[in-house]
C-alpha atoms as a PDB file:
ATOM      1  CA  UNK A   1     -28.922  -5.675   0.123  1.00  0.00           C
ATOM      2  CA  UNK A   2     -26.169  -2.537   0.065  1.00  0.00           C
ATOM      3  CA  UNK A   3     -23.245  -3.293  -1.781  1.00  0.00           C
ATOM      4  CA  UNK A   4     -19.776  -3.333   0.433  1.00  0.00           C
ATOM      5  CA  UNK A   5     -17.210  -1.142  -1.425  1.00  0.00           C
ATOM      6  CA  UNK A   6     -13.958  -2.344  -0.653  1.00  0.00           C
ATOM      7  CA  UNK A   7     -11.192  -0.181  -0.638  1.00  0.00           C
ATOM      8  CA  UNK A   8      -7.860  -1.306  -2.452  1.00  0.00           C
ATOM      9  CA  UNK A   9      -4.591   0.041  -1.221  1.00  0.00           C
ATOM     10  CA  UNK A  10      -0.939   0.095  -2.907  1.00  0.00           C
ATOM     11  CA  UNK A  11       2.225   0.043  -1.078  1.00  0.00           C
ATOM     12  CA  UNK A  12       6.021  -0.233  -1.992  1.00  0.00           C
ATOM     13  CA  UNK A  13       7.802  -3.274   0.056  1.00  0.00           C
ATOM     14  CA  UNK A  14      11.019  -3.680   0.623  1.00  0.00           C
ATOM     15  CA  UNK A  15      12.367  -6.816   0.146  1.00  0.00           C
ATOM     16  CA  UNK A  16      15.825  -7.578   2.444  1.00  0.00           C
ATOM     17  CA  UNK A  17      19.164  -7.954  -0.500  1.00  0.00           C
ATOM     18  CA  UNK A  18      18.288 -11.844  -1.972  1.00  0.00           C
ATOM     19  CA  UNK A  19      14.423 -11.697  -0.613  1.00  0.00           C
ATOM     20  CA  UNK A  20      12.159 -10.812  -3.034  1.00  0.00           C
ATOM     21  CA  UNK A  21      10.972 -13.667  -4.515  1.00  0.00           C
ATOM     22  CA  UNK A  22      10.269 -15.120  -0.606  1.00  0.00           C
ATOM     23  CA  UNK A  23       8.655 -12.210   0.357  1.00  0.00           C
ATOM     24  CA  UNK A  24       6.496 -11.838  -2.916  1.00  0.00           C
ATOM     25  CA  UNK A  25       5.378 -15.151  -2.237  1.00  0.00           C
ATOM     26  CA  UNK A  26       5.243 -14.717   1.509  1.00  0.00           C
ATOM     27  CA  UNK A  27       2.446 -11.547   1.041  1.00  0.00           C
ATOM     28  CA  UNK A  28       0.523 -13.414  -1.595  1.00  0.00           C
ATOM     29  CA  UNK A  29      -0.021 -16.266   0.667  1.00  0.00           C
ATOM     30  CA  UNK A  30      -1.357 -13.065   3.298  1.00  0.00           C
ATOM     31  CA  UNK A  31      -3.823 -12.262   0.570  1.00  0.00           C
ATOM     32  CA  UNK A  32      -1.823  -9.712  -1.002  1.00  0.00           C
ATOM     33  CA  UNK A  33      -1.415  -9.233  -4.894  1.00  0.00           C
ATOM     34  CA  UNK A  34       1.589  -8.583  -6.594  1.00  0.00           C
ATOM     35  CA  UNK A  35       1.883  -5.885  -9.044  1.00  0.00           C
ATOM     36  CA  UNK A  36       5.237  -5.866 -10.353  1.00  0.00           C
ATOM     37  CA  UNK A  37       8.818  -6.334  -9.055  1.00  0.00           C
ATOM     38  CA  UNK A  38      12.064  -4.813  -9.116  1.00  0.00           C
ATOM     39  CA  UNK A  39      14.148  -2.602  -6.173  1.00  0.00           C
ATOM     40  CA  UNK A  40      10.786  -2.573  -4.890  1.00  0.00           C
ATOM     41  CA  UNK A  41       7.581  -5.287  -4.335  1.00  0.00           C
ATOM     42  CA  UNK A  42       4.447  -3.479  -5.744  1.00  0.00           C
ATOM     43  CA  UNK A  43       1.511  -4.562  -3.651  1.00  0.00           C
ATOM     44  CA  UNK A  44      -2.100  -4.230  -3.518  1.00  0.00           C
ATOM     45  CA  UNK A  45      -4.244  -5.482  -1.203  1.00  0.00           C
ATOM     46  CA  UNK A  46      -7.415  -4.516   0.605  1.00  0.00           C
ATOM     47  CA  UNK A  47      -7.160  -1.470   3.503  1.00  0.00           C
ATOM     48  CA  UNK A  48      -8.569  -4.564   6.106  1.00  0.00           C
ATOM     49  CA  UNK A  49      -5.702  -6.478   4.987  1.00  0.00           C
ATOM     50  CA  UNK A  50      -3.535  -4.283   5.436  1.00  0.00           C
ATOM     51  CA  UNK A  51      -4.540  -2.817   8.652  1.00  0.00           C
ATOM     52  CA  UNK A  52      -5.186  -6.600  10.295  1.00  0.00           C
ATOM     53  CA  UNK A  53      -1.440  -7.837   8.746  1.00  0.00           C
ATOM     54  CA  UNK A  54       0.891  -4.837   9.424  1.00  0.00           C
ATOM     55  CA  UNK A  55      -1.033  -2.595  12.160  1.00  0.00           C
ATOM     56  CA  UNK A  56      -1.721   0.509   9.712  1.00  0.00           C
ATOM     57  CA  UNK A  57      -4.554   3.211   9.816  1.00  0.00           C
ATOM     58  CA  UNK A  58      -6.127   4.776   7.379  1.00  0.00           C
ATOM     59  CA  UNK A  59      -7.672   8.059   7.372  1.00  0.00           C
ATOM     60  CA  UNK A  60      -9.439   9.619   3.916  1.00  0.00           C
ATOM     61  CA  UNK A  61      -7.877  12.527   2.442  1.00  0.00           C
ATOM     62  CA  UNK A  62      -8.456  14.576  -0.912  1.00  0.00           C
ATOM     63  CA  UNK A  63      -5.654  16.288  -2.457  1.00  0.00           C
ATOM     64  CA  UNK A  64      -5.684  18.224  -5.813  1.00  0.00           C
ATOM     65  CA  UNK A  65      -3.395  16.599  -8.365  1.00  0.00           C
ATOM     66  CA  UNK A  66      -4.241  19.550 -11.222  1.00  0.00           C
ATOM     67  CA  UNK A  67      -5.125  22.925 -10.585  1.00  0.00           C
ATOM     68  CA  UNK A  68      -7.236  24.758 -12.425  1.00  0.00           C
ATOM     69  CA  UNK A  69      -8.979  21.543 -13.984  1.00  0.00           C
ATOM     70  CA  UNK A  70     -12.308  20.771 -13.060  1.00  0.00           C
ATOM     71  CA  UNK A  71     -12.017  16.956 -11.527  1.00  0.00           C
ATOM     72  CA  UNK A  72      -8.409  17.844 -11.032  1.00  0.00           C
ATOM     73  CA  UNK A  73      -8.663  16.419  -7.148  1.00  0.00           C
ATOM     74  CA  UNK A  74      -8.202  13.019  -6.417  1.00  0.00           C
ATOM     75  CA  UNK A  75      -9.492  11.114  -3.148  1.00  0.00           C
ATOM     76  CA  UNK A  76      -6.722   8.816  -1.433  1.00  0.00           C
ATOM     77  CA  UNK A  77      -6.208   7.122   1.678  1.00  0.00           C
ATOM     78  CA  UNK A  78      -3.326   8.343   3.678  1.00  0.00           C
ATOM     79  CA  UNK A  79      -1.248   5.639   5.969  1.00  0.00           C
ATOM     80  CA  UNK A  80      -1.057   5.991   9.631  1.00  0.00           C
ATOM     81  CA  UNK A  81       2.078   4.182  10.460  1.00  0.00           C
ATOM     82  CA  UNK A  82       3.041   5.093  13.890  1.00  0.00           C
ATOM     83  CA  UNK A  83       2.234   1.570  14.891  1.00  0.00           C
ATOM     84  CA  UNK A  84       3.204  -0.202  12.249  1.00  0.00           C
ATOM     85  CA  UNK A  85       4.522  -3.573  12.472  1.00  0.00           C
ATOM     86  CA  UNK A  86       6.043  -6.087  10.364  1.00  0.00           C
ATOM     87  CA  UNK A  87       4.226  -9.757  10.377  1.00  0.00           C
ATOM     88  CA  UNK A  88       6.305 -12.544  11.815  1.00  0.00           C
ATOM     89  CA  UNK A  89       6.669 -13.892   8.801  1.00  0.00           C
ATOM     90  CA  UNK A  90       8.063 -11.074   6.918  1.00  0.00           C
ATOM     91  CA  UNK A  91      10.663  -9.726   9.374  1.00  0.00           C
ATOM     92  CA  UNK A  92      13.321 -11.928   7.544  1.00  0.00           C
ATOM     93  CA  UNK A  93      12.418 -10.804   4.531  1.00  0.00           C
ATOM     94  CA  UNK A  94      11.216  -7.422   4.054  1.00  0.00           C
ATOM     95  CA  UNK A  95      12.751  -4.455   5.346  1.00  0.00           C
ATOM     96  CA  UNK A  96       9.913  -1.703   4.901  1.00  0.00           C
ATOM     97  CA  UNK A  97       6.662  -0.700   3.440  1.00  0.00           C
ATOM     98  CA  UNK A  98       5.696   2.893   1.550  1.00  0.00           C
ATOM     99  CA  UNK A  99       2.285   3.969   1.478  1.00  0.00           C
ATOM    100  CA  UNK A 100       2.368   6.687  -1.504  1.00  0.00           C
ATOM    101  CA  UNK A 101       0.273   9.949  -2.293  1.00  0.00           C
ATOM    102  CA  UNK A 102      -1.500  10.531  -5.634  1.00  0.00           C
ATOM    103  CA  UNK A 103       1.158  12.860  -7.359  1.00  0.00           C
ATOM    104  CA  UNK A 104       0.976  16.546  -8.149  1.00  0.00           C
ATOM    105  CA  UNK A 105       0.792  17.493 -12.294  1.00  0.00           C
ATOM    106  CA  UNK A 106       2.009  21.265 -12.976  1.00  0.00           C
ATOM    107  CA  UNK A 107       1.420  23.049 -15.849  1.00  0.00           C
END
């Protein structure tokens, strides 16, 4: 039988002033995990996750992080959020959610 690859996505949440620990807790019990916290929630969570809890698309992109270096390109998945919506049970506590790109390195 083929193995399913499932694809992990990261996101920055924004937790409402006095909300974090709620909505930490609040995303975990989605399915979420919780990376780290701070100004910001770190989340992970799988891209059918996050499409079936807050409405987001995915579409594949590469994008080279080093030039000049062979491997120097990295493969991401860039966030459609036109329709994104917040789950019922975050709207009291988070106040937005950043899909990031793979950075650029100069030399």
């Amino acid at each position: 039988m083929a193995k399913i690859e499932t694809i992990v996505i990261s996101a920055e949440v924004e937790p409402l002033p006095s909300k974090a620990d709620a909505a930490a807790l609040a995303l975990q019990r989605l399915g979420f995990r919780i990376l780290s916290m701070g100004l910001t929630i770190s989340v992970q969570g799988p891209k059918r996750l996050w499409e079936s809890a807050f409405n987001v698309s995915f579409k594949r992109r590469k994008k080279t992080i080093i030039r000049g270096v062979k491997g120097g390109k990295a493969v991401y998945y860039e966030a459609q959020t036109d329709s994104l919506h917040i789950p019922e049970e975050l709207r009291t506590l988070i106040g937005a959610v950043m899909f990031l790109e793979p950075p650029e390195f100069h030399q």
